[in-house]
PDB file of N, CA and C in Angstrom:
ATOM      1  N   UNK A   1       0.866  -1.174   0.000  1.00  0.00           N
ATOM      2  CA  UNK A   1       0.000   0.000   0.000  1.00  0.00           C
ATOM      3  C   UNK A   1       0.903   1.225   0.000  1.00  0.00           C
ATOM      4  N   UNK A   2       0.783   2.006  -1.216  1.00  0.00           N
ATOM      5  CA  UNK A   2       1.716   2.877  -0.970  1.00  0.00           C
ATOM      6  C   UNK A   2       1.128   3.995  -0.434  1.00  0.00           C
ATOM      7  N   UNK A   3       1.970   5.629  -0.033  1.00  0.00           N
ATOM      8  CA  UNK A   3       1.254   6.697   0.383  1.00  0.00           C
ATOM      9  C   UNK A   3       0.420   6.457   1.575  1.00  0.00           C
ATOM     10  N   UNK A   4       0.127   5.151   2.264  1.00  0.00           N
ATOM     11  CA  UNK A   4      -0.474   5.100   3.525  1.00  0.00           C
ATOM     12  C   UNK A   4      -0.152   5.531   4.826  1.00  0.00           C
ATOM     13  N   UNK A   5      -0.076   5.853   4.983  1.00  0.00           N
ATOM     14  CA  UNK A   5       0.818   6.321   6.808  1.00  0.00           C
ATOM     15  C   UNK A   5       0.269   5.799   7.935  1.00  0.00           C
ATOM     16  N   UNK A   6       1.107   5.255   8.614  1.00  0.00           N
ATOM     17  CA  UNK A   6       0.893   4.041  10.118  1.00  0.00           C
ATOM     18  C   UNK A   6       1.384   5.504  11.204  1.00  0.00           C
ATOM     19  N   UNK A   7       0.946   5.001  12.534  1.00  0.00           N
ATOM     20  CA  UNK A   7       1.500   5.634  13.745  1.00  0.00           C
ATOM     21  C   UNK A   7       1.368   4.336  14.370  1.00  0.00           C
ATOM     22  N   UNK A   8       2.926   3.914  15.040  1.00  0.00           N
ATOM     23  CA  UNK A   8       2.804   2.937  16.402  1.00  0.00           C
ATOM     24  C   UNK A   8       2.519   3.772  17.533  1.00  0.00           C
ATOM     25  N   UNK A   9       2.129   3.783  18.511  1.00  0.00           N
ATOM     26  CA  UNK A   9       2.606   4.203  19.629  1.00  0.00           C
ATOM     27  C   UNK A   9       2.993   3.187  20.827  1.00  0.00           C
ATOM     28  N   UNK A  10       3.852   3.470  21.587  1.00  0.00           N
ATOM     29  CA  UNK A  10       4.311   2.621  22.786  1.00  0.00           C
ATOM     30  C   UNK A  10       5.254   1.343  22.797  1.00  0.00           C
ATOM     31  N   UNK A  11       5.842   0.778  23.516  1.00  0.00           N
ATOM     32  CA  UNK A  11       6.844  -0.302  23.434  1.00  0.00           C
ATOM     33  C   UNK A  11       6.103  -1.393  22.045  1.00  0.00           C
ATOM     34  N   UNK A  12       7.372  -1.549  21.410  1.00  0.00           N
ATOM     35  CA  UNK A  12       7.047  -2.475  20.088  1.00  0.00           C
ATOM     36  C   UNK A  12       7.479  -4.002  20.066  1.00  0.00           C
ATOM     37  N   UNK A  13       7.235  -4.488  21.281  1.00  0.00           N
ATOM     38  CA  UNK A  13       7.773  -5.911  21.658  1.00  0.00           C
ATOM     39  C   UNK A  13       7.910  -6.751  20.741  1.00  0.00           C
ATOM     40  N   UNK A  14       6.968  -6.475  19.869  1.00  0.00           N
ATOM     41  CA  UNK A  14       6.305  -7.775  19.309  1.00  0.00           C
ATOM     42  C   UNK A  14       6.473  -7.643  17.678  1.00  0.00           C
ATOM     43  N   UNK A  15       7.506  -6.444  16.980  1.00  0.00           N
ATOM     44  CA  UNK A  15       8.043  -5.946  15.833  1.00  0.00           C
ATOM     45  C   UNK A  15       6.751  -5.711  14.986  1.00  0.00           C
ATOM     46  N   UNK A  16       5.176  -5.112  15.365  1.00  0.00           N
ATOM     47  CA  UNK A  16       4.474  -4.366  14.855  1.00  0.00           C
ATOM     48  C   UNK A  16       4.767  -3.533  13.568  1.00  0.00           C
ATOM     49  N   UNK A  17       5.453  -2.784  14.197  1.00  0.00           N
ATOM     50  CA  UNK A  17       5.758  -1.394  12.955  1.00  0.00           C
ATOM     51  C   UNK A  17       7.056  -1.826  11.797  1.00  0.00           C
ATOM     52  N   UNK A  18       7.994  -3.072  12.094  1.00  0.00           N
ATOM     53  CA  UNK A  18       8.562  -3.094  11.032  1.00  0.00           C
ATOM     54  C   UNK A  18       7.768  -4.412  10.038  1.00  0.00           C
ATOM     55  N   UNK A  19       6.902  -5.280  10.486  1.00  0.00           N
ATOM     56  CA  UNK A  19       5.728  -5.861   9.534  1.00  0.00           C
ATOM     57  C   UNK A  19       4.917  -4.634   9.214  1.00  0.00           C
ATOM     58  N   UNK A  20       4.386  -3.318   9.325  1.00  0.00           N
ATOM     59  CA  UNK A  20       3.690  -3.108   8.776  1.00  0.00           C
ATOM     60  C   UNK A  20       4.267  -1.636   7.874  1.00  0.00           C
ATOM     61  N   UNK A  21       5.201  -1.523   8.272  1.00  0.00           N
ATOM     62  CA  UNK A  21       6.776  -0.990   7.156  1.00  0.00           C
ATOM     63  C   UNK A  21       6.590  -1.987   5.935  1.00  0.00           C
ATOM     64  N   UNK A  22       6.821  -3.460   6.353  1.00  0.00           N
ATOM     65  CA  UNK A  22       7.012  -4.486   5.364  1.00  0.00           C
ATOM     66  C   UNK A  22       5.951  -4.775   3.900  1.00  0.00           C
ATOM     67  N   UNK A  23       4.488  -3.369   4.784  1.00  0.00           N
ATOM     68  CA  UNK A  23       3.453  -4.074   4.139  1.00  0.00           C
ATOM     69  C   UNK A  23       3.232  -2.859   2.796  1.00  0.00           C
ATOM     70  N   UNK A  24       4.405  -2.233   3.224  1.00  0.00           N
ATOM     71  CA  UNK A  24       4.059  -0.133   2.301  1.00  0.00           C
ATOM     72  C   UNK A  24       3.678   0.674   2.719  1.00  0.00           C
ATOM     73  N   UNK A  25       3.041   0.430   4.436  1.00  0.00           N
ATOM     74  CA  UNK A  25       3.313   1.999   4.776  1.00  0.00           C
ATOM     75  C   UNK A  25       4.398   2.808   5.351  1.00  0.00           C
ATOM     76  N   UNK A  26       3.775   4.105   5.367  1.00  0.00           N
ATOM     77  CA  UNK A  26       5.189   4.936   5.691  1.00  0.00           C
ATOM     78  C   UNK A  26       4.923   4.893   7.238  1.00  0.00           C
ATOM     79  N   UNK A  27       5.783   4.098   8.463  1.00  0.00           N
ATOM     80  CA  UNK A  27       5.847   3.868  10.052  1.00  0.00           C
ATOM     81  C   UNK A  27       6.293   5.140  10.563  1.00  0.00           C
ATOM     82  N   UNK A  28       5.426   5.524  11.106  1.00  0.00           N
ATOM     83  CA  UNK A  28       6.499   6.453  12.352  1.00  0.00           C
ATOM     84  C   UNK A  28       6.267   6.257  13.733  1.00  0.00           C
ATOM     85  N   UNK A  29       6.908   5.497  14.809  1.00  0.00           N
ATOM     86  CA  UNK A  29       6.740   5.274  16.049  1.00  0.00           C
ATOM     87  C   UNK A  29       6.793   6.441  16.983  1.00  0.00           C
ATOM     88  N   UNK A  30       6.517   6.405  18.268  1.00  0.00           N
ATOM     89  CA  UNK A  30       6.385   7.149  19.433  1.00  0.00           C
ATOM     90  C   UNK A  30       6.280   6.036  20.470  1.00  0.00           C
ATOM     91  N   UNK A  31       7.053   6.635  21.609  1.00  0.00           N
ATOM     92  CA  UNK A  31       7.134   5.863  22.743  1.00  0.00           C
ATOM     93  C   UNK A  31       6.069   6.115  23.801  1.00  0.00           C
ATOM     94  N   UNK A  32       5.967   7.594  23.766  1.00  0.00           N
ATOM     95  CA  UNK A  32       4.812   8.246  24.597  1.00  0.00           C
ATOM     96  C   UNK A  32       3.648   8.943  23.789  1.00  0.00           C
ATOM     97  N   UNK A  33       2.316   8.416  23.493  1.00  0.00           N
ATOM     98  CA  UNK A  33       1.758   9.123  22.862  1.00  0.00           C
ATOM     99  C   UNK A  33       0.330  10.233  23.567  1.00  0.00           C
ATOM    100  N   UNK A  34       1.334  11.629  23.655  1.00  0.00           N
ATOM    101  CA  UNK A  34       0.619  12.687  23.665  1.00  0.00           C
ATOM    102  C   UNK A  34       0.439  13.123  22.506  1.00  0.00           C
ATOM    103  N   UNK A  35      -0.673  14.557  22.979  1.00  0.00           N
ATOM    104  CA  UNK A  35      -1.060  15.289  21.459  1.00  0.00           C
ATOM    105  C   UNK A  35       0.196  15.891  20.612  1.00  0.00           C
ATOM    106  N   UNK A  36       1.332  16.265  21.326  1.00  0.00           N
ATOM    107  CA  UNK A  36       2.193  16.843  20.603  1.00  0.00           C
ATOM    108  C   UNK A  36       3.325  15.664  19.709  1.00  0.00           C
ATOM    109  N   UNK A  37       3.439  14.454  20.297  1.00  0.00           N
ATOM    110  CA  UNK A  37       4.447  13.542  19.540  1.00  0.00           C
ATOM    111  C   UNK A  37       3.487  12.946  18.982  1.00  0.00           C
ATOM    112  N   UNK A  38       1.722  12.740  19.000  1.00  0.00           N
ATOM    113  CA  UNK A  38       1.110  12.677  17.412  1.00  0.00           C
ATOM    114  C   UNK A  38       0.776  13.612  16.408  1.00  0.00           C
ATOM    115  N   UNK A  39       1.093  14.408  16.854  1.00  0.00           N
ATOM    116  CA  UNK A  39       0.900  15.573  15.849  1.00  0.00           C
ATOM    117  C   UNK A  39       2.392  15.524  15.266  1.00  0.00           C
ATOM    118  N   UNK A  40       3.642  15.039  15.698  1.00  0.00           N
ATOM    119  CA  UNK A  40       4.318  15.458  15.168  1.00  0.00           C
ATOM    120  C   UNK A  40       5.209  13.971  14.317  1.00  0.00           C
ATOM    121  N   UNK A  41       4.064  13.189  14.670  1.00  0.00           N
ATOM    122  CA  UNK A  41       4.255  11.330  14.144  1.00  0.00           C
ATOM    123  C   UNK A  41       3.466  11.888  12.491  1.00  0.00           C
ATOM    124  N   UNK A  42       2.538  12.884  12.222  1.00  0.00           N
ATOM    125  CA  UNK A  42       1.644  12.791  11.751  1.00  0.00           C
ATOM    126  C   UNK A  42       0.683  12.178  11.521  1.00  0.00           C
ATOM    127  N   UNK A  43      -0.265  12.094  12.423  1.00  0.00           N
ATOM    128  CA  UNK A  43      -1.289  11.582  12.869  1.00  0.00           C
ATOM    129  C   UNK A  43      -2.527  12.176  11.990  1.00  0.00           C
ATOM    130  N   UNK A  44      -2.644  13.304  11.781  1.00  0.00           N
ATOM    131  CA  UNK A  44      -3.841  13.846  11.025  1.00  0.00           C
ATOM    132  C   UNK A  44      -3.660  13.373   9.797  1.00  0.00           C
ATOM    133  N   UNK A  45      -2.752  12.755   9.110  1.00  0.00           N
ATOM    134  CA  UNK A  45      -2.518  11.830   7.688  1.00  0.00           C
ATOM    135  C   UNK A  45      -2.670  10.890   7.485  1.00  0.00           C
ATOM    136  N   UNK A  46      -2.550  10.108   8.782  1.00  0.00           N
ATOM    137  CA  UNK A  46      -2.368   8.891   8.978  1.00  0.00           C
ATOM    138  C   UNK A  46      -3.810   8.226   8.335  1.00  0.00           C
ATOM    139  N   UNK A  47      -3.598   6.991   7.744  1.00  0.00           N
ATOM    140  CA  UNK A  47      -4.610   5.961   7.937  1.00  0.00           C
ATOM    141  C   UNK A  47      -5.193   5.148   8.992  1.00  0.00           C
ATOM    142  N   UNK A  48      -4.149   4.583   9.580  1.00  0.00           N
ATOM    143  CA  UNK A  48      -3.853   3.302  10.665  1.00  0.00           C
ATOM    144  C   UNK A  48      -3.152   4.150  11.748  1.00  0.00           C
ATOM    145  N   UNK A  49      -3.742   3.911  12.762  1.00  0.00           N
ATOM    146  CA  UNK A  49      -2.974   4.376  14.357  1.00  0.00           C
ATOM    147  C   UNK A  49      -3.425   2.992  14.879  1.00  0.00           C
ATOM    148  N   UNK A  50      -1.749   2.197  15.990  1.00  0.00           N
ATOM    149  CA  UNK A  50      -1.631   0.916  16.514  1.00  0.00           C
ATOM    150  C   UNK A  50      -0.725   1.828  17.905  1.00  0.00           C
ATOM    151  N   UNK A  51      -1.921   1.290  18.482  1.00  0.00           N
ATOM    152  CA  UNK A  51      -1.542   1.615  19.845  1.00  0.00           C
ATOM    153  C   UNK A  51      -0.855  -0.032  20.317  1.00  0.00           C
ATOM    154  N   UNK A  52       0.213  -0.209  21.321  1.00  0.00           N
ATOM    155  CA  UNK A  52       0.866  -1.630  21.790  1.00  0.00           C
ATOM    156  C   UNK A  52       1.108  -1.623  23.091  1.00  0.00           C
ATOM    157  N   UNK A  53       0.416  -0.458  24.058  1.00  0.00           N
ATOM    158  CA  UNK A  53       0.315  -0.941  25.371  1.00  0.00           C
ATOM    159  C   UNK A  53      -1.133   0.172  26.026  1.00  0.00           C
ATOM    160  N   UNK A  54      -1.571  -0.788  26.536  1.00  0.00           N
ATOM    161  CA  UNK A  54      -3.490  -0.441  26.730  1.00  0.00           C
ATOM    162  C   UNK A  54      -3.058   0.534  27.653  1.00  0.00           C
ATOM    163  N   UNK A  55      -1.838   0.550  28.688  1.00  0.00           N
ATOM    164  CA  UNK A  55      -1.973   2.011  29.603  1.00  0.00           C
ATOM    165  C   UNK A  55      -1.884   3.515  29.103  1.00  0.00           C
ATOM    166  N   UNK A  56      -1.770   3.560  27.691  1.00  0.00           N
ATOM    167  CA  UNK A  56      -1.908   4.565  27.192  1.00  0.00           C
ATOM    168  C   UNK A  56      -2.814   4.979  26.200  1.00  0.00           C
ATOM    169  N   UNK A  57      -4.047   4.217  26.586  1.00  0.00           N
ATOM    170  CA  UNK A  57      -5.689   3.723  25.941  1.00  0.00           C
ATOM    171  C   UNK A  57      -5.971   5.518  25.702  1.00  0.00           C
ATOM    172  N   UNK A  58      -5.757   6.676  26.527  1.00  0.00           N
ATOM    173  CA  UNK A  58      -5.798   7.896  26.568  1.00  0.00           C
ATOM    174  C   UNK A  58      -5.753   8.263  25.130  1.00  0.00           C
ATOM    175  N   UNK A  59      -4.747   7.626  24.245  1.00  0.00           N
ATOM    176  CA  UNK A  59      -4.510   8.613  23.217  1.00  0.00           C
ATOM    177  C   UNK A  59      -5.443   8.406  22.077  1.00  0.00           C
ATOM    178  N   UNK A  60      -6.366   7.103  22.188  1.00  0.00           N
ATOM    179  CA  UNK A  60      -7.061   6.679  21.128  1.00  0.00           C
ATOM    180  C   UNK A  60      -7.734   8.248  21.108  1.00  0.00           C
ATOM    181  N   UNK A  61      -8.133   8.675  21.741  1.00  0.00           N
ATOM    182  CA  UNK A  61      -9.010   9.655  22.126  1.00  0.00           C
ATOM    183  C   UNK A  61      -8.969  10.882  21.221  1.00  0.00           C
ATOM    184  N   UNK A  62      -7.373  11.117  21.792  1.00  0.00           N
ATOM    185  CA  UNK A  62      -6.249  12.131  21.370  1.00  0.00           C
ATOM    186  C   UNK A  62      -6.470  12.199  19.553  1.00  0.00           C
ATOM    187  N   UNK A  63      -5.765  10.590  18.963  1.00  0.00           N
ATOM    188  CA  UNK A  63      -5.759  10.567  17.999  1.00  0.00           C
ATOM    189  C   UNK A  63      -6.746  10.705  17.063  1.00  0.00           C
ATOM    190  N   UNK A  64      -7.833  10.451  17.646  1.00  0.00           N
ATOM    191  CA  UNK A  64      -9.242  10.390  16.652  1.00  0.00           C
ATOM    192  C   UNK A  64      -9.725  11.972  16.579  1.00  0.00           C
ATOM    193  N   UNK A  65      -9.299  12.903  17.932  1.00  0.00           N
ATOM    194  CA  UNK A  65      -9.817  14.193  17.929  1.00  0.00           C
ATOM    195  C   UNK A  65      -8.978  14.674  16.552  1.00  0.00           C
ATOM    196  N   UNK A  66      -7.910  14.205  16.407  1.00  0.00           N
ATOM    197  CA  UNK A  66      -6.802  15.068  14.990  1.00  0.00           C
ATOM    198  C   UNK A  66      -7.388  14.508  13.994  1.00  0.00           C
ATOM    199  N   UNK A  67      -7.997  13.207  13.818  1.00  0.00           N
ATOM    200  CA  UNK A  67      -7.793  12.321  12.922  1.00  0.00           C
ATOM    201  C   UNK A  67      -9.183  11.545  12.508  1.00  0.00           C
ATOM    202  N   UNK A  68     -10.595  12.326  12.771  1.00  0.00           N
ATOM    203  CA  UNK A  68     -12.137  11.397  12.843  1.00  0.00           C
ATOM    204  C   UNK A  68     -11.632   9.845  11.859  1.00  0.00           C
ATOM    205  N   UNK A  69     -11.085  10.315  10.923  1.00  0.00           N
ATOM    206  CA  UNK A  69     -11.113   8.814  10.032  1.00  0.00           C
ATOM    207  C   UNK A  69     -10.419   7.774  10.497  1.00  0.00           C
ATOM    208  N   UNK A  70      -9.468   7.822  11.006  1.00  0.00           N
ATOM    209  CA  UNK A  70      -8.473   7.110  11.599  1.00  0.00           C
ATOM    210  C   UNK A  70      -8.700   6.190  11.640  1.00  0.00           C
ATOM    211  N   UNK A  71      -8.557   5.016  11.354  1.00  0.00           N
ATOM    212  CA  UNK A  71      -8.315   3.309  11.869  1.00  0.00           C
ATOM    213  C   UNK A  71      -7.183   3.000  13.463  1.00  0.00           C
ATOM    214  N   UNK A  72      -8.288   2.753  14.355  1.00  0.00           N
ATOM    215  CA  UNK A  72      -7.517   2.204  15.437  1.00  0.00           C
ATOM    216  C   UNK A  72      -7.264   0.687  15.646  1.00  0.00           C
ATOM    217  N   UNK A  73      -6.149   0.583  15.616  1.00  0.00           N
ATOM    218  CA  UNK A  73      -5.841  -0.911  16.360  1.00  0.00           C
ATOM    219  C   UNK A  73      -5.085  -0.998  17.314  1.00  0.00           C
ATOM    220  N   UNK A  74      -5.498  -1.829  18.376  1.00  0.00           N
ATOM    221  CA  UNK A  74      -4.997  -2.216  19.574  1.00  0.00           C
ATOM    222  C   UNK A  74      -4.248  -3.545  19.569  1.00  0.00           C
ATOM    223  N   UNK A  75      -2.870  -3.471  19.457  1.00  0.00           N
ATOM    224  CA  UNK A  75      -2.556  -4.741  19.595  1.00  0.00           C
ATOM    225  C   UNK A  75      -1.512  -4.878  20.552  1.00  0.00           C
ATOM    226  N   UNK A  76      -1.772  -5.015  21.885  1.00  0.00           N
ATOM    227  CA  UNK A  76      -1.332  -5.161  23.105  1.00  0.00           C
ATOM    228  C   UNK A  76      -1.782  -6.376  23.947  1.00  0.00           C
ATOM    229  N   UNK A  77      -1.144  -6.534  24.977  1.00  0.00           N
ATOM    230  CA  UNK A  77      -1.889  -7.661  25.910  1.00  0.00           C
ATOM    231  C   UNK A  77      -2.299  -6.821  26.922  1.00  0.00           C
ATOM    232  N   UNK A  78      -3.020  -7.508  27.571  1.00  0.00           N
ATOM    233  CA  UNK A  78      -4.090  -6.993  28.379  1.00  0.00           C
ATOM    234  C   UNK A  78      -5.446  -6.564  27.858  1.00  0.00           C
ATOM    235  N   UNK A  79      -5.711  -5.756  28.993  1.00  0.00           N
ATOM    236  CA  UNK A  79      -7.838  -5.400  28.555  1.00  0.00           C
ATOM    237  C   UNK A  79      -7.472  -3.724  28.096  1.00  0.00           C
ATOM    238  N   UNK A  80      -8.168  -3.893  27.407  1.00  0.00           N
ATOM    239  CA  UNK A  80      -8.422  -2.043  27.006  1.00  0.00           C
ATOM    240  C   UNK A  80      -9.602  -1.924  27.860  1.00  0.00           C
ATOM    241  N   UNK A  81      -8.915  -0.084  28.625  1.00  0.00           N
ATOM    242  CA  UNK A  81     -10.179   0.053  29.406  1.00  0.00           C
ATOM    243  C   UNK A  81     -11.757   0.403  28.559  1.00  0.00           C
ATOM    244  N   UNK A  82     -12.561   0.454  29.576  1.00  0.00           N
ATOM    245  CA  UNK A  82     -13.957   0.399  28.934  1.00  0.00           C
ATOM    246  C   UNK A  82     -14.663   2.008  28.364  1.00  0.00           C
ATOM    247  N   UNK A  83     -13.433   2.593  28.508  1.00  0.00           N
ATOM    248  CA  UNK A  83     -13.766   4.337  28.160  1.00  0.00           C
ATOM    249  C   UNK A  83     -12.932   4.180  26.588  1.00  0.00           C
ATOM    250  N   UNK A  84     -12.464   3.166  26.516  1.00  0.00           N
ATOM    251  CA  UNK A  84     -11.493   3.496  25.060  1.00  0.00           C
ATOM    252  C   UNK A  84     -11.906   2.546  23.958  1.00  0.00           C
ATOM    253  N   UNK A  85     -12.952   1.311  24.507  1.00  0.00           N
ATOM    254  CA  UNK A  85     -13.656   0.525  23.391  1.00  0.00           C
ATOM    255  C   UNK A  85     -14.151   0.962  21.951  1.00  0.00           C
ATOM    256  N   UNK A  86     -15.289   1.937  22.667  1.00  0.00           N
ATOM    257  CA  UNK A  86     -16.127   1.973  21.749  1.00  0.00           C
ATOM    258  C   UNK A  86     -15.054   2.961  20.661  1.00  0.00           C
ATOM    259  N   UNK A  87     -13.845   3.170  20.755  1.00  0.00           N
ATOM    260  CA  UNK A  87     -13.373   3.909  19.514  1.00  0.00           C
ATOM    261  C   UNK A  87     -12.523   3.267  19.062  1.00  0.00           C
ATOM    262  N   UNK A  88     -12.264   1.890  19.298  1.00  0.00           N
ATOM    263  CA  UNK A  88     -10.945   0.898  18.505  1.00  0.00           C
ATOM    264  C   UNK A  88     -11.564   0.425  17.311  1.00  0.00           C
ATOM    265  N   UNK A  89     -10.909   0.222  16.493  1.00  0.00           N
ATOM    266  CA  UNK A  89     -11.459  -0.814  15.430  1.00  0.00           C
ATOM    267  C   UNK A  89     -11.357  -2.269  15.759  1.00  0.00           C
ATOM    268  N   UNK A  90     -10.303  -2.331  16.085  1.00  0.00           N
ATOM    269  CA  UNK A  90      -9.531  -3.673  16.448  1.00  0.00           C
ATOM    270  C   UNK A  90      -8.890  -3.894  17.408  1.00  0.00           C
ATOM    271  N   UNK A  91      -8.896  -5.218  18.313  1.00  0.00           N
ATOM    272  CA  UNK A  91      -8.071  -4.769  19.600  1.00  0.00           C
ATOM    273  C   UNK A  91      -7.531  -6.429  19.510  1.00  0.00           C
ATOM    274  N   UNK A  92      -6.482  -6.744  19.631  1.00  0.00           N
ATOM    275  CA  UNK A  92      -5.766  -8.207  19.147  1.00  0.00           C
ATOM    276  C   UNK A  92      -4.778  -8.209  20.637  1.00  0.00           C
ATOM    277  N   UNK A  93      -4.698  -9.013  20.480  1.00  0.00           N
ATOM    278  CA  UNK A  93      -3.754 -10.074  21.518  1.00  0.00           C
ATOM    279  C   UNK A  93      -2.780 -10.132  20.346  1.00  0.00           C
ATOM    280  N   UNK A  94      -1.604 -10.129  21.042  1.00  0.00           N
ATOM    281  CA  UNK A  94      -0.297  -9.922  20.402  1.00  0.00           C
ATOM    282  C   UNK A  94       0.224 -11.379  20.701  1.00  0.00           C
ATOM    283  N   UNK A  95      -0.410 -12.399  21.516  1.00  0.00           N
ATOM    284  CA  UNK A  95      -0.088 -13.972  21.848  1.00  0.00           C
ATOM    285  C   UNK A  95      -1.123 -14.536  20.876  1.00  0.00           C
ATOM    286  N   UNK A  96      -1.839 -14.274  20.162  1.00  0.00           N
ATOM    287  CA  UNK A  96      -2.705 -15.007  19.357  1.00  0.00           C
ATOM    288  C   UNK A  96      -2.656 -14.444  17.692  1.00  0.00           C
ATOM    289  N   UNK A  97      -1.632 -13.335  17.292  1.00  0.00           N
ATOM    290  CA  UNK A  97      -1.914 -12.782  16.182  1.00  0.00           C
ATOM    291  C   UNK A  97      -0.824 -12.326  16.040  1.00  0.00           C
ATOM    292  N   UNK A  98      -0.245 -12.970  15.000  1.00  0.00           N
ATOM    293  CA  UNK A  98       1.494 -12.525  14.554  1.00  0.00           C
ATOM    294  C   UNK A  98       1.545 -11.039  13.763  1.00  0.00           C
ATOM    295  N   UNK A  99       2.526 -10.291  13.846  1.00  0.00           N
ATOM    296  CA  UNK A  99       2.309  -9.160  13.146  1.00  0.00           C
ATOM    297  C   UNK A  99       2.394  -8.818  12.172  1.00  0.00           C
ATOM    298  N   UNK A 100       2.926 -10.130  11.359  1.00  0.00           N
ATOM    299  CA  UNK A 100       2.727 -10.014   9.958  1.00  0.00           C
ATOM    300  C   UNK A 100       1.455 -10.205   9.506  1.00  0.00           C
ATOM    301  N   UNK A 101       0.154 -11.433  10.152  1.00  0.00           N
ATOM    302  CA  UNK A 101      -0.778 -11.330  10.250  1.00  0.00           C
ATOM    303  C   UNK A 101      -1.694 -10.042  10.152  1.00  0.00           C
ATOM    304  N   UNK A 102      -1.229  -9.463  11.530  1.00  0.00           N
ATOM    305  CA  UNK A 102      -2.297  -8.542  11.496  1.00  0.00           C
ATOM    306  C   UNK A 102      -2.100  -6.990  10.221  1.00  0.00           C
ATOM    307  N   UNK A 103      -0.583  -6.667  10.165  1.00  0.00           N
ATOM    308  CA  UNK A 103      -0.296  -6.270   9.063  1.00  0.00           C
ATOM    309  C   UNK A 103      -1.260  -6.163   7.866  1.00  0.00           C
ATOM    310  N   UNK A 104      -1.177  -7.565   7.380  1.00  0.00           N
ATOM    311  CA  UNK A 104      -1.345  -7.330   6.096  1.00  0.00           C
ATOM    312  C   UNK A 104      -2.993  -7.331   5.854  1.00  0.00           C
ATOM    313  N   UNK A 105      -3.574  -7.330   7.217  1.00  0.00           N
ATOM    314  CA  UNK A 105      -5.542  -6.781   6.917  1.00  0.00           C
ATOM    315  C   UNK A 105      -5.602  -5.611   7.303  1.00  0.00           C
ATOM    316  N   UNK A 106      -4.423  -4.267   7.465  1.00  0.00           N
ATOM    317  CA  UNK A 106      -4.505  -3.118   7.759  1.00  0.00           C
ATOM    318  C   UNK A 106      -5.045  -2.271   6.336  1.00  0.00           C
ATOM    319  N   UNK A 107      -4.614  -2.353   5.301  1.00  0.00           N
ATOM    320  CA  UNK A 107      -5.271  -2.427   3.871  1.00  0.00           C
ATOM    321  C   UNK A 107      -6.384  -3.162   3.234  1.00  0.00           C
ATOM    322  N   UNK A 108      -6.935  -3.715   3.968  1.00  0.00           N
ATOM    323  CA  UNK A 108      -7.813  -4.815   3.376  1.00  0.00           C
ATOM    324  C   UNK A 108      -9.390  -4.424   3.583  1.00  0.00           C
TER     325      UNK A 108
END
């Protein structure tokens, strides 16, 4: 997919962002995602925002205020809290869904 733009945010344990590098989009990670390091990930361009640790469930929030279209995916372990559901697209277990997997239905 070319011209697509990804945002990871948070620890990338599980090599997320370089499968979905692998898949044509353009990755830009963040470790901490506030409004200012997604705004400056470019987030308002983005297609796909992958959040990879639920304690920072806050930014889905963040990101969708820059970004209404946005595609969220959650692919972390643990529970996403119940204030950040209803705005994920997707929320995966990173023990049940390889990241090349989930990758390549980010275009699909």
């Amino acid at each position: 997919m070319s011209d697509a733009i990804a945002v990871v945010a948070g620890t990338d344990d599980h090599g997320i962002a370089d499968a979905i590098d692998a898949e044509g989009f353009d990755v830009t990670s963040v470790d901490v995602a506030n409004r200012p390091a997604l705004e400056d990930a470019g987030i308002v361009d983005a297609s796909v925002y992958v959040l990879t640790e639920v304690e920072q469930a806050t930014s889905i929030s963040v990101a969708k205020d820059l970004n209404p279209a946005l595609k969220v995916v959650v692919y972390a372990d643990g529970s996403l809290p119940d204030f950040a559901r209803g705005q994920a697209d997707l929320m995966l277990d990173p023990e049940l869904f390889e990241p090349a997997d989930v990758a390549a239905e980010l275009d699909a």
